[in-house]
C-alpha atoms as a PDB file:
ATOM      1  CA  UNK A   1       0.000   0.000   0.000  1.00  0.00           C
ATOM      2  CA  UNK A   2       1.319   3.535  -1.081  1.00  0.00           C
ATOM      3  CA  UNK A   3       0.170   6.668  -0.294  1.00  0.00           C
ATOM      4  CA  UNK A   4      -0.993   8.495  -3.296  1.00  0.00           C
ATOM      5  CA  UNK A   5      -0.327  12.060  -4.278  1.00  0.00           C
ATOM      6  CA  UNK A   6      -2.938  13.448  -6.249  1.00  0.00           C
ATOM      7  CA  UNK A   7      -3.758  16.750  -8.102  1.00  0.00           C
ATOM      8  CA  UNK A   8      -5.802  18.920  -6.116  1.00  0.00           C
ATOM      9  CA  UNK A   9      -6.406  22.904  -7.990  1.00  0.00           C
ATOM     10  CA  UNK A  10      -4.441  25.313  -9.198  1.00  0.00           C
ATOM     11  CA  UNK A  11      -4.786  28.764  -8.323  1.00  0.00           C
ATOM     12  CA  UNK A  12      -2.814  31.238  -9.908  1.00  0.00           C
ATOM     13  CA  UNK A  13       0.576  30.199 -10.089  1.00  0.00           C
ATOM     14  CA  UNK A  14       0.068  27.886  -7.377  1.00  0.00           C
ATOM     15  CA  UNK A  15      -0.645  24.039  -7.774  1.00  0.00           C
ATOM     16  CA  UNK A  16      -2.511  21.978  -4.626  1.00  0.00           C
ATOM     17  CA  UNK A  17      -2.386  18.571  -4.188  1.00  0.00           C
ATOM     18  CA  UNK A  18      -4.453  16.018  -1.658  1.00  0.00           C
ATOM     19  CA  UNK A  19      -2.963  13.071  -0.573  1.00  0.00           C
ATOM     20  CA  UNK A  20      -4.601   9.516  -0.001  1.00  0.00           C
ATOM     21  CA  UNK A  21      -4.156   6.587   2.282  1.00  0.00           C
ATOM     22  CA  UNK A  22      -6.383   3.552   0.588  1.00  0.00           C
ATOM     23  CA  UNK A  23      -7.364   1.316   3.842  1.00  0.00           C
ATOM     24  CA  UNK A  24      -8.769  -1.817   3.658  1.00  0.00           C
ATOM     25  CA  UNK A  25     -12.882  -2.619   4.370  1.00  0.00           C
ATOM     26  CA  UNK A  26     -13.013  -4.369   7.403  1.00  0.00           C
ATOM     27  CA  UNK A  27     -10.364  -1.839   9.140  1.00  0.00           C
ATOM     28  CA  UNK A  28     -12.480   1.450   7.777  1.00  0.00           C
ATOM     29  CA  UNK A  29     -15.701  -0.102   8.684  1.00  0.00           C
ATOM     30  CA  UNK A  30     -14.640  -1.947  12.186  1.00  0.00           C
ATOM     31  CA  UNK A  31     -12.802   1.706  13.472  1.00  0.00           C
ATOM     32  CA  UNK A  32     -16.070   3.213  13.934  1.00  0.00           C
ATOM     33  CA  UNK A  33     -14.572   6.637  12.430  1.00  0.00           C
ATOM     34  CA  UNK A  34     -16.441   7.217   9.564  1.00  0.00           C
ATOM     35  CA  UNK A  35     -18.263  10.573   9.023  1.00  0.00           C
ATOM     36  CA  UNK A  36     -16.164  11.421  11.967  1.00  0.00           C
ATOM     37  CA  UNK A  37     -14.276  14.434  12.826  1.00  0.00           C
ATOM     38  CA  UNK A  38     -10.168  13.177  12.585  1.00  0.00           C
ATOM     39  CA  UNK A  39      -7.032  14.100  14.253  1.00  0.00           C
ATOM     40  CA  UNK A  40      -4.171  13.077  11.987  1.00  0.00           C
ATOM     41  CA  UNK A  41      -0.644  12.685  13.763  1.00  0.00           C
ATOM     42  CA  UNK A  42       2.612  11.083  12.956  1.00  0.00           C
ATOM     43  CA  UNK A  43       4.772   9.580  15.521  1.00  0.00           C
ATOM     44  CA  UNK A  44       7.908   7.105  15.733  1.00  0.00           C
ATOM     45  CA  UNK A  45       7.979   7.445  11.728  1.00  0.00           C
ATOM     46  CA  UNK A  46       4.062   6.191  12.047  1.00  0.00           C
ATOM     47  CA  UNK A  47       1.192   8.024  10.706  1.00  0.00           C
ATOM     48  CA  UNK A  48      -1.604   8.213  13.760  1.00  0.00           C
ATOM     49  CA  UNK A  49      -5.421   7.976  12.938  1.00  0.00           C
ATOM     50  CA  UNK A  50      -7.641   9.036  15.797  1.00  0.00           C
ATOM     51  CA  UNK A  51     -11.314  10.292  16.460  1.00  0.00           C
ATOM     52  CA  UNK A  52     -10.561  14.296  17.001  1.00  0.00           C
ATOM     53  CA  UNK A  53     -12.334  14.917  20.858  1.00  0.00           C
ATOM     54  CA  UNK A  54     -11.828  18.301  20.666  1.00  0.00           C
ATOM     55  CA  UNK A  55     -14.102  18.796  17.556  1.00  0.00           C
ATOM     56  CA  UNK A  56     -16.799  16.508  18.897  1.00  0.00           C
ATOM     57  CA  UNK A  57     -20.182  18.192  19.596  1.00  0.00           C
END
């Protein structure tokens, strides 16, 4: 699995890009984080993906 850098907009002179982490099913679906609000950290050269309690209403 790679992490994909993709073409985003370009405004101006200035190009944006998004970048994407495919995960499989089950580990999407059994995390319980979709449609949620995400804090995104890295740490120990690994990239941290965790429900973001500050935004949470």
């Amino acid at each position: 699995m790679k992490i994909i850098k993709t073409f985003d907009k370009k405004v101006g002179d200035t190009e944006y890009y998004k970048y994407r982490a495919p995960l499989p099913k089950a580990v999407a679906e059994d995390s319980g984080l979709i449609s949620k609000e995400l804090k995104i950290t890295t740490k120990n050269n690994k990239i941290l993906i965790e429900e973001d309690k500050e935004k949470k209403e």
